[in-house]
C-alpha atoms as a PDB file:
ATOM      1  CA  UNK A   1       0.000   0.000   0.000  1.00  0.00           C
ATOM      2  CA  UNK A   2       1.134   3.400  -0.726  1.00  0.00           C
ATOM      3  CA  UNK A   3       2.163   5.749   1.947  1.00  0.00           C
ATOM      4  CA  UNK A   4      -0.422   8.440   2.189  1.00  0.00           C
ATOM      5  CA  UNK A   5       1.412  10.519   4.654  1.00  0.00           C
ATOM      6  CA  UNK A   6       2.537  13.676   3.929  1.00  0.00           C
ATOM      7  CA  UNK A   7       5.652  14.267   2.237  1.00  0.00           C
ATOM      8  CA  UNK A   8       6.602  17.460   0.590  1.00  0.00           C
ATOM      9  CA  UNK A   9       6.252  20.207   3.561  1.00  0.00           C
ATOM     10  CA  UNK A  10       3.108  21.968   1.903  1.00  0.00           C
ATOM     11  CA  UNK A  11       1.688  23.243   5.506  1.00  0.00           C
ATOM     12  CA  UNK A  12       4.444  25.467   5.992  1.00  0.00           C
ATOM     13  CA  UNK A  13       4.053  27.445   2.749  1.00  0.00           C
ATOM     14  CA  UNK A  14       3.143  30.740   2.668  1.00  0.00           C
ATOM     15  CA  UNK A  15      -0.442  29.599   0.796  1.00  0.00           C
ATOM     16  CA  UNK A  16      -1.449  27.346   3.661  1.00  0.00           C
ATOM     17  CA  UNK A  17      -1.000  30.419   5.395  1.00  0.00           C
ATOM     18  CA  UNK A  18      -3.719  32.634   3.860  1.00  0.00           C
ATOM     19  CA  UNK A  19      -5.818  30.009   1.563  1.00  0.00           C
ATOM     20  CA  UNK A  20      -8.025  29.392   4.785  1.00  0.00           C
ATOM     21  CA  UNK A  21      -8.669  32.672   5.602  1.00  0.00           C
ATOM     22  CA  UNK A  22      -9.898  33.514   1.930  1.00  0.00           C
ATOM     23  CA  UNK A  23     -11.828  30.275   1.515  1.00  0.00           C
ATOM     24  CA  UNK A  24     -13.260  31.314   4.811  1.00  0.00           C
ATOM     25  CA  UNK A  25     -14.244  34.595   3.180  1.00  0.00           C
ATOM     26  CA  UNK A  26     -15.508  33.172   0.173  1.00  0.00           C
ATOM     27  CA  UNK A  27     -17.909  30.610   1.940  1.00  0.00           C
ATOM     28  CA  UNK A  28     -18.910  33.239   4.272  1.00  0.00           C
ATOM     29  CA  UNK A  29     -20.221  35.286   1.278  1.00  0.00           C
ATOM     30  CA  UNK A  30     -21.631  32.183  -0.321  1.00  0.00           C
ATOM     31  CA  UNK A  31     -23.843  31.226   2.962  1.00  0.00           C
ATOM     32  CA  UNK A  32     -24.983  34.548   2.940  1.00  0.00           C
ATOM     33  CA  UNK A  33     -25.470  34.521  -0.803  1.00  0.00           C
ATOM     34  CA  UNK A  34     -27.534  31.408  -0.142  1.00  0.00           C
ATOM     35  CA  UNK A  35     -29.885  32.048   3.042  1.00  0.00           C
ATOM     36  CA  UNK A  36     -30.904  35.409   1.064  1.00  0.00           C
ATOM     37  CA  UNK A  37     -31.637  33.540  -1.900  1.00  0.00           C
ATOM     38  CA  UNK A  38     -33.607  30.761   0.722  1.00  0.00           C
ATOM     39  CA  UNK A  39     -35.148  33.611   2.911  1.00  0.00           C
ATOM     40  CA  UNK A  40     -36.950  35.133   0.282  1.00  0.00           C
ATOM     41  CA  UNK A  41     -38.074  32.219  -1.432  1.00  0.00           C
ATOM     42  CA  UNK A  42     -39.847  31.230   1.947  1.00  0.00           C
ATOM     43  CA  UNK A  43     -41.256  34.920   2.196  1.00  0.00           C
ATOM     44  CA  UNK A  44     -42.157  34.774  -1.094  1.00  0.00           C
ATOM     45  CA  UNK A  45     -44.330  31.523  -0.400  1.00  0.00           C
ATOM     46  CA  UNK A  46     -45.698  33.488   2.429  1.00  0.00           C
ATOM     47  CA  UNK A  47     -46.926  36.663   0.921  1.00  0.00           C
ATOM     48  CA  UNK A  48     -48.501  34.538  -1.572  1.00  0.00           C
ATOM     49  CA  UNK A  49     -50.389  32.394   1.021  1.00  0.00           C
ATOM     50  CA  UNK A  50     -51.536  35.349   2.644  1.00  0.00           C
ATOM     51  CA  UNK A  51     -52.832  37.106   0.193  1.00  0.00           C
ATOM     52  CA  UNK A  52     -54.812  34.722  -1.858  1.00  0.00           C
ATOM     53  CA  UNK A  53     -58.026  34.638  -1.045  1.00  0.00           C
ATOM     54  CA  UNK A  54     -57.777  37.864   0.400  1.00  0.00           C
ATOM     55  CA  UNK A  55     -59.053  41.138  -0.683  1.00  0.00           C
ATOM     56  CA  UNK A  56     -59.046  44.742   0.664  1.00  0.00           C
ATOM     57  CA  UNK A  57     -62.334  47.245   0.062  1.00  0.00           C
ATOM     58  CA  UNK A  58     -61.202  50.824   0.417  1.00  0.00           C
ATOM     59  CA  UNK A  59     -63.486  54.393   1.162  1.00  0.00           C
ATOM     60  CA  UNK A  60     -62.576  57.335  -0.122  1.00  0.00           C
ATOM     61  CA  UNK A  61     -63.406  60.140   2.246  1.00  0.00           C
ATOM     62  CA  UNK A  62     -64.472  63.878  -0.006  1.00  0.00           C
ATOM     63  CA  UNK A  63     -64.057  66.902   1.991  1.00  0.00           C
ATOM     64  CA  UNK A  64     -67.673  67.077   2.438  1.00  0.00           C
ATOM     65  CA  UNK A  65     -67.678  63.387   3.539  1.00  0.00           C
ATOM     66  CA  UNK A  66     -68.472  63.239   7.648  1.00  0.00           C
ATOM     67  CA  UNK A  67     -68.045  60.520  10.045  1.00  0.00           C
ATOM     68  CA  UNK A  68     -71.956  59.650  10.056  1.00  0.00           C
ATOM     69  CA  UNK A  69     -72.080  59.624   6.158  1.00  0.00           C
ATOM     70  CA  UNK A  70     -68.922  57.342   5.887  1.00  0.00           C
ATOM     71  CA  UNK A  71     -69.953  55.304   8.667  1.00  0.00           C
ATOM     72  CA  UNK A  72     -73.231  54.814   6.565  1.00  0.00           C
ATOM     73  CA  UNK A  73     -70.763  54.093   3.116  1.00  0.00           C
ATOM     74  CA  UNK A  74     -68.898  51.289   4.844  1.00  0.00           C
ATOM     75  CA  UNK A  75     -72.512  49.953   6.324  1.00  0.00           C
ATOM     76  CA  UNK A  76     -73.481  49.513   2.915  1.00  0.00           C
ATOM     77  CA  UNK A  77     -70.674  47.988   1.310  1.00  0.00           C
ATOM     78  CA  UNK A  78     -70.758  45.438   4.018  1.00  0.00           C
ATOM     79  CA  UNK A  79     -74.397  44.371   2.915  1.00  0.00           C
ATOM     80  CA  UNK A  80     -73.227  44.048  -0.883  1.00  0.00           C
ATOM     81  CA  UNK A  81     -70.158  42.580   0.140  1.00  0.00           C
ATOM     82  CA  UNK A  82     -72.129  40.017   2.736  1.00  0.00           C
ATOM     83  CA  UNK A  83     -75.001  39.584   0.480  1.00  0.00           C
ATOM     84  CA  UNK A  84     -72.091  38.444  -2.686  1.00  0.00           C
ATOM     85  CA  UNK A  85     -71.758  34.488  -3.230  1.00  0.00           C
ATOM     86  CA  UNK A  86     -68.131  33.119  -2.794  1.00  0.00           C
ATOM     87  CA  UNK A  87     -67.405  35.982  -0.027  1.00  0.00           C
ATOM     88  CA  UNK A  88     -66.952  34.228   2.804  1.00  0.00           C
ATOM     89  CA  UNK A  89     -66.535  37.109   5.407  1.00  0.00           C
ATOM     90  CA  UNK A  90     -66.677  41.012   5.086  1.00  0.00           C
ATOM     91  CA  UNK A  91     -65.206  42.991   8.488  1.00  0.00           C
ATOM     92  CA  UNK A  92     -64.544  46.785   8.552  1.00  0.00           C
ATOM     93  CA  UNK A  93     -61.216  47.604   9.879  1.00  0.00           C
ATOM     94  CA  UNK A  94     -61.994  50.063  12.869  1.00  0.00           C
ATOM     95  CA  UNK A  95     -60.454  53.337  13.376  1.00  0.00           C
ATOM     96  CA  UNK A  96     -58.123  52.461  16.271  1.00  0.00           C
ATOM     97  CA  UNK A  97     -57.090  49.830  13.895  1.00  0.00           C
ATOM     98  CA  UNK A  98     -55.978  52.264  11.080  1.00  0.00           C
ATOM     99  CA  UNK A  99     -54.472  54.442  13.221  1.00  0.00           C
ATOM    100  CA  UNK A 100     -52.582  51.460  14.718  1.00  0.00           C
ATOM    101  CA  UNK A 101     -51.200  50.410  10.783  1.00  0.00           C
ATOM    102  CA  UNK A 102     -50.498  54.363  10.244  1.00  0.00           C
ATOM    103  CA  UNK A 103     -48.485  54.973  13.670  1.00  0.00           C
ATOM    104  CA  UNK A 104     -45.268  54.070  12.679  1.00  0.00           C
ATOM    105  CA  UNK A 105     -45.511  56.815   9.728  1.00  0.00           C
ATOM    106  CA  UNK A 106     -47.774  59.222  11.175  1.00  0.00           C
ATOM    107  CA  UNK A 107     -47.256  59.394  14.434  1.00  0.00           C
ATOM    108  CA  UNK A 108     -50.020  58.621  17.435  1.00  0.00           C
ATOM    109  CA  UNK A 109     -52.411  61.360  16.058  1.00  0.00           C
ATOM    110  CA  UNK A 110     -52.302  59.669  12.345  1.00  0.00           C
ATOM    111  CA  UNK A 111     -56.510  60.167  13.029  1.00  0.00           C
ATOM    112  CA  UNK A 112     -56.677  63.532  14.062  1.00  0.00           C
ATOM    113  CA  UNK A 113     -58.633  66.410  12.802  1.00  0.00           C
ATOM    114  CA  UNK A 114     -54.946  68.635  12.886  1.00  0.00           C
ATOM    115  CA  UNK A 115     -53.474  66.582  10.415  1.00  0.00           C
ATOM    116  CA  UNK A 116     -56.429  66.899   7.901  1.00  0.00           C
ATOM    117  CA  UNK A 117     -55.582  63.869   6.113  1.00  0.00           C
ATOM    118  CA  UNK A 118     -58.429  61.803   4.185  1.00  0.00           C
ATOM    119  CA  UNK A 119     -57.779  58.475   5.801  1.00  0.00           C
ATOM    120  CA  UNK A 120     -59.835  56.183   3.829  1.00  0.00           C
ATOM    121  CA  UNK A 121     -61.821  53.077   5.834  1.00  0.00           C
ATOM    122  CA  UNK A 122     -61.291  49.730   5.040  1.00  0.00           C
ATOM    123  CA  UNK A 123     -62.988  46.545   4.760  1.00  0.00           C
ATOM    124  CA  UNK A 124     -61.122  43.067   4.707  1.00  0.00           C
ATOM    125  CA  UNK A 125     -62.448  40.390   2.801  1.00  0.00           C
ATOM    126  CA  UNK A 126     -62.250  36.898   2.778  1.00  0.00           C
ATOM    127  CA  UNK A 127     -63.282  35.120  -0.705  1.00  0.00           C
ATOM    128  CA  UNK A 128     -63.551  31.680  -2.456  1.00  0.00           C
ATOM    129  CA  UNK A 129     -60.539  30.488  -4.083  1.00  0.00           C
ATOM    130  CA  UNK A 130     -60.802  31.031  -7.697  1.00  0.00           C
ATOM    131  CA  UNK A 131     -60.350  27.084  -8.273  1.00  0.00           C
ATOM    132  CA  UNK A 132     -63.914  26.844  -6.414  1.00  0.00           C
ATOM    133  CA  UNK A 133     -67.551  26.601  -7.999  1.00  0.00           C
ATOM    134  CA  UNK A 134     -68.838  30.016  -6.290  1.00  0.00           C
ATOM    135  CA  UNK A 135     -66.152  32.245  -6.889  1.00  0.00           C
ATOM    136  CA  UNK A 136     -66.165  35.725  -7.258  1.00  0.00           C
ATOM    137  CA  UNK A 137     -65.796  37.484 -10.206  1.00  0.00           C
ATOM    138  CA  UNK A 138     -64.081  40.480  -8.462  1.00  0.00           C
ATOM    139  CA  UNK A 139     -64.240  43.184 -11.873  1.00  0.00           C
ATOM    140  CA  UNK A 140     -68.207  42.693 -11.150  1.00  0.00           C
ATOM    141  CA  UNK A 141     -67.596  42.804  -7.554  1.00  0.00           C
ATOM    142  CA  UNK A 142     -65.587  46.043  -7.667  1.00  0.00           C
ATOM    143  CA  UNK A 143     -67.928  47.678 -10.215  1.00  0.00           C
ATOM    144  CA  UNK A 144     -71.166  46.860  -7.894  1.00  0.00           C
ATOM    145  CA  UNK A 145     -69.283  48.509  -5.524  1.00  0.00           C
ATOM    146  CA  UNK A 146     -68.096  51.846  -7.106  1.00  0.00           C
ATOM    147  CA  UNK A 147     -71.548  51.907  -8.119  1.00  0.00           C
ATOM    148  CA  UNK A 148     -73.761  51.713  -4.705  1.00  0.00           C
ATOM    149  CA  UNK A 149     -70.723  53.057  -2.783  1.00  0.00           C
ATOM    150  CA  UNK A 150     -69.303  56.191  -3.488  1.00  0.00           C
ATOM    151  CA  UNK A 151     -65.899  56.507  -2.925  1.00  0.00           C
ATOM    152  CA  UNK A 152     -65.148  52.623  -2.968  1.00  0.00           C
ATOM    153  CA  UNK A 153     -62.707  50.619  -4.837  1.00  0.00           C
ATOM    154  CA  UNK A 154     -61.788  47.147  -4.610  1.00  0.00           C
ATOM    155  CA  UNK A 155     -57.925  45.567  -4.673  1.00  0.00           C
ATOM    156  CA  UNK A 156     -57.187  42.129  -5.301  1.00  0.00           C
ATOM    157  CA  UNK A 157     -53.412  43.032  -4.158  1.00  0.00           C
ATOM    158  CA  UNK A 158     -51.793  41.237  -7.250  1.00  0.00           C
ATOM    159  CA  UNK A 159     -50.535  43.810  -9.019  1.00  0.00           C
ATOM    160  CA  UNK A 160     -48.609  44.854  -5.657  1.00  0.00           C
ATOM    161  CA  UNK A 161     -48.099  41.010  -5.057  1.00  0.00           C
ATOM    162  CA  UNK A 162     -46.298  40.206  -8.795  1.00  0.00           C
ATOM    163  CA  UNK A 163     -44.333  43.391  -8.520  1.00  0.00           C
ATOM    164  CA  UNK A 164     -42.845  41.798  -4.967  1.00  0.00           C
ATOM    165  CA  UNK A 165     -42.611  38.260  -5.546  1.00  0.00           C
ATOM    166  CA  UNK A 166     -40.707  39.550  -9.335  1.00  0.00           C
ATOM    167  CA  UNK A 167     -38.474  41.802  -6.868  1.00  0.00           C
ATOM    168  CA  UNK A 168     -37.523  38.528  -5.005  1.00  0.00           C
ATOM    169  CA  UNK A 169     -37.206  36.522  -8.303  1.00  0.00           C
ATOM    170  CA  UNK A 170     -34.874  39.191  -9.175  1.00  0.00           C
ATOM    171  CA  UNK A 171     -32.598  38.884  -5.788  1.00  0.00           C
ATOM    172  CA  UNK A 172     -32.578  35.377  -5.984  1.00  0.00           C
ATOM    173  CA  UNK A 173     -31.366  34.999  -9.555  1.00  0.00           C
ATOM    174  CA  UNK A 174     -28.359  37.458  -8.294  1.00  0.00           C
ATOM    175  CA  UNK A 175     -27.813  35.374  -5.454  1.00  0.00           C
ATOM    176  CA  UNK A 176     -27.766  32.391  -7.758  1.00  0.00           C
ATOM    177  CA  UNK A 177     -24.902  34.418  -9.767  1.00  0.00           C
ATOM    178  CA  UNK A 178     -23.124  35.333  -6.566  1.00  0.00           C
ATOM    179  CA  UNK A 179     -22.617  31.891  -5.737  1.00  0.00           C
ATOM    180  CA  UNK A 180     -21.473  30.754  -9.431  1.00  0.00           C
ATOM    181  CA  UNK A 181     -18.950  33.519  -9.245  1.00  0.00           C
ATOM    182  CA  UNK A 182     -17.866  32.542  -5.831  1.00  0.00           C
ATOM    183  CA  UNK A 183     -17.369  29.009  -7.144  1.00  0.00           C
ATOM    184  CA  UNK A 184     -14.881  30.325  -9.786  1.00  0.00           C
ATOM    185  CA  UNK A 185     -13.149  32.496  -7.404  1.00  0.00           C
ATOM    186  CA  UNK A 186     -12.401  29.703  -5.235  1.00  0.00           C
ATOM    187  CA  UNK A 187     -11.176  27.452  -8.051  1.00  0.00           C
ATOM    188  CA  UNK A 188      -9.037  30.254  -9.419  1.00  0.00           C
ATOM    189  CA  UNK A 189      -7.158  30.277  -5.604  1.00  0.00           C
ATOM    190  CA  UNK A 190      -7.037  26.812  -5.376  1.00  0.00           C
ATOM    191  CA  UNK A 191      -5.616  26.770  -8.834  1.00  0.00           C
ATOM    192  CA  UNK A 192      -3.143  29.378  -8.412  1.00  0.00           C
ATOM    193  CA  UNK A 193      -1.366  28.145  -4.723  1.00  0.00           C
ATOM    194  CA  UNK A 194      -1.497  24.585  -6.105  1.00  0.00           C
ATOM    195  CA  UNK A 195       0.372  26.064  -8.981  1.00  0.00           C
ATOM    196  CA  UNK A 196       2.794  27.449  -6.139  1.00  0.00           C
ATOM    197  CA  UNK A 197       3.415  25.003  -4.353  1.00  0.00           C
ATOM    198  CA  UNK A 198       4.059  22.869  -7.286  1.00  0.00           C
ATOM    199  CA  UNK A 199       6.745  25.644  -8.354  1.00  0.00           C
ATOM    200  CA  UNK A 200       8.184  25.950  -4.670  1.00  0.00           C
ATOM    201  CA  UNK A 201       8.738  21.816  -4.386  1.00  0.00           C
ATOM    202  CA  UNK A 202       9.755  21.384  -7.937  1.00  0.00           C
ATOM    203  CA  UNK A 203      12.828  20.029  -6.904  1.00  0.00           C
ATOM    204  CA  UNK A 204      11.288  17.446  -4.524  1.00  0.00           C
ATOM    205  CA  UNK A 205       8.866  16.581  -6.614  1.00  0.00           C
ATOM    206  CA  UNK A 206      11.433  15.453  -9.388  1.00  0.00           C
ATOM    207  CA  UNK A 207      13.501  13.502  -6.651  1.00  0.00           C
ATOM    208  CA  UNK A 208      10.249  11.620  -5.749  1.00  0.00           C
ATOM    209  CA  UNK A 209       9.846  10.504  -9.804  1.00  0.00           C
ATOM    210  CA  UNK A 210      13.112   9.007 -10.084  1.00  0.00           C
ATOM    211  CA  UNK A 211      12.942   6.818  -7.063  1.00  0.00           C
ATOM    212  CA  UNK A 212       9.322   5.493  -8.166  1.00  0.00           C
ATOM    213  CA  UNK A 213       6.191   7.906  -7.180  1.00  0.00           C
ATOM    214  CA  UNK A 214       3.533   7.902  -9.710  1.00  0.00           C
ATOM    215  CA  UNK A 215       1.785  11.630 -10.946  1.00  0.00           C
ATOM    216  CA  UNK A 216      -1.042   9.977  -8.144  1.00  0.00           C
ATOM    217  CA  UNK A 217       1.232   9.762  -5.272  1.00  0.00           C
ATOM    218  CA  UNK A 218       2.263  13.639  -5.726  1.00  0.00           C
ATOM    219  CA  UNK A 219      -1.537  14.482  -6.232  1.00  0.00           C
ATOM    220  CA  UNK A 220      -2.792  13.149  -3.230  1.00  0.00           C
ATOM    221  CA  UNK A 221       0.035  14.989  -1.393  1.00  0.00           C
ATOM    222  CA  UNK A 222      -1.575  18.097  -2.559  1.00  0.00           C
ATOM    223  CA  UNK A 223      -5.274  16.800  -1.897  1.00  0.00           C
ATOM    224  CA  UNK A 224      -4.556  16.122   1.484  1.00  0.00           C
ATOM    225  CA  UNK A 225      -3.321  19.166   1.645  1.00  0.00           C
ATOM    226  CA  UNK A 226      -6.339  20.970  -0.025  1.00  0.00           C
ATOM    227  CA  UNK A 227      -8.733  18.757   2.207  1.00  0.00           C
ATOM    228  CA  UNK A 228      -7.410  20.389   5.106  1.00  0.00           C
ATOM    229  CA  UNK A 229      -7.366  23.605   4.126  1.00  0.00           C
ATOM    230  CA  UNK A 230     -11.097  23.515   2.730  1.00  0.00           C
ATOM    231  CA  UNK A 231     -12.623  22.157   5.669  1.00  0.00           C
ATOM    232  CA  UNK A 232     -10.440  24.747   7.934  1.00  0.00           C
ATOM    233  CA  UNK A 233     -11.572  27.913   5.841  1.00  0.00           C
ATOM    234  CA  UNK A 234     -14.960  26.666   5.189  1.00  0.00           C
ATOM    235  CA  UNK A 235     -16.017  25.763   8.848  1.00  0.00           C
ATOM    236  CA  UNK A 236     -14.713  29.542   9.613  1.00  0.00           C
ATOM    237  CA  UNK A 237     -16.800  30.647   6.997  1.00  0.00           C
ATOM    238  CA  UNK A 238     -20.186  29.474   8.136  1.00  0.00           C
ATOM    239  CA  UNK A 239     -19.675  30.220  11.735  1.00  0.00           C
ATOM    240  CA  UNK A 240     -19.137  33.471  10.762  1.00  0.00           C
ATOM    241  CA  UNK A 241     -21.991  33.315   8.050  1.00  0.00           C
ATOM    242  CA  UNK A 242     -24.498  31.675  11.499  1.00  0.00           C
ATOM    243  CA  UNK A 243     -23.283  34.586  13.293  1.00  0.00           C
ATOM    244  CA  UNK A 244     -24.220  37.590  11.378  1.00  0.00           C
ATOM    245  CA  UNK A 245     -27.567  35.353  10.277  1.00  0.00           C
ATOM    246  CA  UNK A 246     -28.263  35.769  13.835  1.00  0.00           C
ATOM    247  CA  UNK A 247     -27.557  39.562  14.548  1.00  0.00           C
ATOM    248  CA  UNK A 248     -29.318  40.064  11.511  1.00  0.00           C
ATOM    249  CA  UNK A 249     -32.212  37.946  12.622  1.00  0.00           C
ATOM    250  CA  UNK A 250     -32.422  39.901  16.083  1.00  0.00           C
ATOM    251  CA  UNK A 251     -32.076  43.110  14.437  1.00  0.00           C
ATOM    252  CA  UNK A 252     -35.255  42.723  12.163  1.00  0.00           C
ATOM    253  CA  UNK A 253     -36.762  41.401  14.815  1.00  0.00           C
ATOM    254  CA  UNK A 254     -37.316  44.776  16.434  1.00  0.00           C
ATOM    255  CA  UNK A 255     -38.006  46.312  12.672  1.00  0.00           C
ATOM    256  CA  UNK A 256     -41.951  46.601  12.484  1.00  0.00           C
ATOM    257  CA  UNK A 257     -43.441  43.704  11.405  1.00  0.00           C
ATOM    258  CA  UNK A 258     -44.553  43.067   7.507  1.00  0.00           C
ATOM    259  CA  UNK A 259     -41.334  45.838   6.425  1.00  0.00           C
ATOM    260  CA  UNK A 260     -38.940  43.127   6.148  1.00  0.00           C
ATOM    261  CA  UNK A 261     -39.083  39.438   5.938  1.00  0.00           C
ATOM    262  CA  UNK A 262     -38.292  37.336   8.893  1.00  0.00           C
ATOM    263  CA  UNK A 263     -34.641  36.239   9.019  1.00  0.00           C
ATOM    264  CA  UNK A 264     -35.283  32.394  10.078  1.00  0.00           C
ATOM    265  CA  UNK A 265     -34.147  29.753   8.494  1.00  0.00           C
ATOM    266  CA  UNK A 266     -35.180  25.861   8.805  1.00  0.00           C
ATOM    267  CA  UNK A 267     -33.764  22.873  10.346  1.00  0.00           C
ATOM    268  CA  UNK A 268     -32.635  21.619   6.866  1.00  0.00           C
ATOM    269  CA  UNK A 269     -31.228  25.294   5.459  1.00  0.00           C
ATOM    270  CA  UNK A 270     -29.589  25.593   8.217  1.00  0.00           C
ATOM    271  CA  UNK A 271     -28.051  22.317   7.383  1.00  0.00           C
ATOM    272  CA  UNK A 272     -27.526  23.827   3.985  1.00  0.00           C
ATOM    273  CA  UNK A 273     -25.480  26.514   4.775  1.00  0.00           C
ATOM    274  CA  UNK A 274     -23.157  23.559   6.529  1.00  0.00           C
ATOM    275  CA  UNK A 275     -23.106  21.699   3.581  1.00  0.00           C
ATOM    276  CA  UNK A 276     -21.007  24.787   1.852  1.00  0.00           C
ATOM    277  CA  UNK A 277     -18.046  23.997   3.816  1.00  0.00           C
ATOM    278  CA  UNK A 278     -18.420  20.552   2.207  1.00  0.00           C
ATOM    279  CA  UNK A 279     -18.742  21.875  -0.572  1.00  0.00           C
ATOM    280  CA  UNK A 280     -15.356  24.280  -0.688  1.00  0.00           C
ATOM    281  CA  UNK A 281     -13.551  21.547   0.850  1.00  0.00           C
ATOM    282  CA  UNK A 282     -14.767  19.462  -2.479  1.00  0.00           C
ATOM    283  CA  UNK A 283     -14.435  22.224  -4.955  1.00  0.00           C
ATOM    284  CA  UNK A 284     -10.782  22.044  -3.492  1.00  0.00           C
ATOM    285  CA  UNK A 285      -9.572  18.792  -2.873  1.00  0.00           C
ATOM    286  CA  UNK A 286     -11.022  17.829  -6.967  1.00  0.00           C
ATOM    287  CA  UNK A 287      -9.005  21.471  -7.858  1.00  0.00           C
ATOM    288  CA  UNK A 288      -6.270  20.610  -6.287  1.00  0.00           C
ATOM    289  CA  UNK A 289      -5.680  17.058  -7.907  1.00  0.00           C
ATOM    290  CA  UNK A 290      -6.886  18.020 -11.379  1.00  0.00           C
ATOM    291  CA  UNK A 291      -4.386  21.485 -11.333  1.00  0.00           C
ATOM    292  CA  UNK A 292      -1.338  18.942 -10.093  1.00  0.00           C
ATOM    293  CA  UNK A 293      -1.809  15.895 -12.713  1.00  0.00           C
ATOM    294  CA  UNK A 294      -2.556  18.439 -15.510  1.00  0.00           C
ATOM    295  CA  UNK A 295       0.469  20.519 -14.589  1.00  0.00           C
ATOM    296  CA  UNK A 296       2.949  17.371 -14.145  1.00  0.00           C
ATOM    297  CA  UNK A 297       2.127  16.214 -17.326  1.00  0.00           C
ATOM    298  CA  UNK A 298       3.436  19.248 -18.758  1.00  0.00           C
ATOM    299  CA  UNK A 299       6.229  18.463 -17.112  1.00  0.00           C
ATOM    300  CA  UNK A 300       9.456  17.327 -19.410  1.00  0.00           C
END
């Protein structure tokens, strides 16, 4: 059996020195590439699952429009919108509730008669799925609607939905990218310090030909080599990747909620991000040995 133990000194070069640290840095950026890219899929799926089914009714206040007249509007929509097959429930979001949603932008008085603002009421309703025998056509729903109600309109929130969910396509497909080029990046280093320490035990490497190693023998030197490194860098990587997952996590946290999505990951992401250490320590043990044979067979 061949001896597997290391021979040519490759842990005290100057590359086993700083590979780890930029593998490290590399896998840190690709764990963060990668719960972004799995955060806002799962956000994604949630906004989605919230919001189908769902519809908001909105009243218009006019300047003319007082608190008995609108409280009358929103009485009447409710009938329509109670009286509609495939609407399941109809509830008018009260004032304290508006000025609840409006606080963070508009301060504690968001209701008050200084401001002057028109804040419209709302009405959330609850409808059929579309897949289902009753349900509502909602252009007839939101013309009925404009026309008994003055002031009333009807959203569906898709157009806001598909502009949000395309937003997070969009960030995903760059975190997709991110990782790709991160994946060359860390070839191209494990490429070019193989290449150096190749150059630096030249000399050894010859002396090891003529008394009998094979091109494999020398490889596996290297891949050992590379193994260690990988894993090294990489597990520094992700605990450093968990880490700032987890200030960032507390920091939204305290962010009101629906402005940002929640930083949490799952049992088995989290078990992803792990699996890129594997993954650089792969991506350089396979560099390393394919950069050494190729480069040796150049070799006069």
């Amino acid at each position: 059996m061949i001896n597997t133990d290391p021979v040519l000194p490759l842990a005290r070069d100057a590359s086993s020195r700083f590979l780890p640290w930029l593998i490290a840095f590399m896998v840190w950026l690709a764990a963060m590439a990668l719960a972004a890219v799995m955060v806002l899929s799962a956000a994604g799926d949630q906004w989605r699952r919230s919001l189908t089914g769902s519809v908001t009714v909105q009243i218009v206040p006019t300047e003319t429009t007082d608190a008995r007249t609108m409280e009358a509007r929103v009485n009447s929509a409710l009938v329509l919108l109670r009286a509609t097959p495939g609407v399941k429930s109809a509830n008018a979001v009260s004032a304290d509730r508006t000025a609840a949603l409006l606080e963070p932008w508009l301060g504690r008085n968001a209701l008050s008669e200084s401001i002057g603002l028109p804040i419209p009421r709302l009405i959330d309703v609850s409808v059929e799925p579309e897949t289902s025998n009753i349900a509502v056509d909602l252009g007839t729903l939101a013309a009925q609607l404009a026309e008994t109600v003055p002031g009333a309109s009807l959203d569906d929130h898709g157009q806001w939905l598909d502009r949000l969910i395309a937003l997070a396509r969009a960030i995903e497909a760059i975190g997709f990218a991110i990782l790709i080029v991160i994946s060359l990046a860390a070839i191209a280093t494990v490429v070019f310090a193989t290449r150096t320490g190749l150059a630096i035990h030249h000399d050894v490497i010859e002396l090891l030909h003529l008394i009998g190693a094979r091109d494999d023998f020398v490889a596996r030197q290297f891949q050992l080599n590379a193994l260690w490194l990988g894993l090294k860098g990489g597990a520094t990587g992700v605990v450093l990747a968990v880490g700032t997952l987890l200030i960032l996590g507390s920091l939204a946290a305290k962010v009101e909620a629906g402005l940002l999505p929640p930083v949490t990951l799952a049992i088995w992401q989290w078990m992803a991000l792990g699996g890129v250490a594997i993954a650089a320590a792969i991506i350089s043990v396979a560099t390393a040995r394919i950069t050494v044979l190729r480069t040796i067979g150049r070799m006069p």
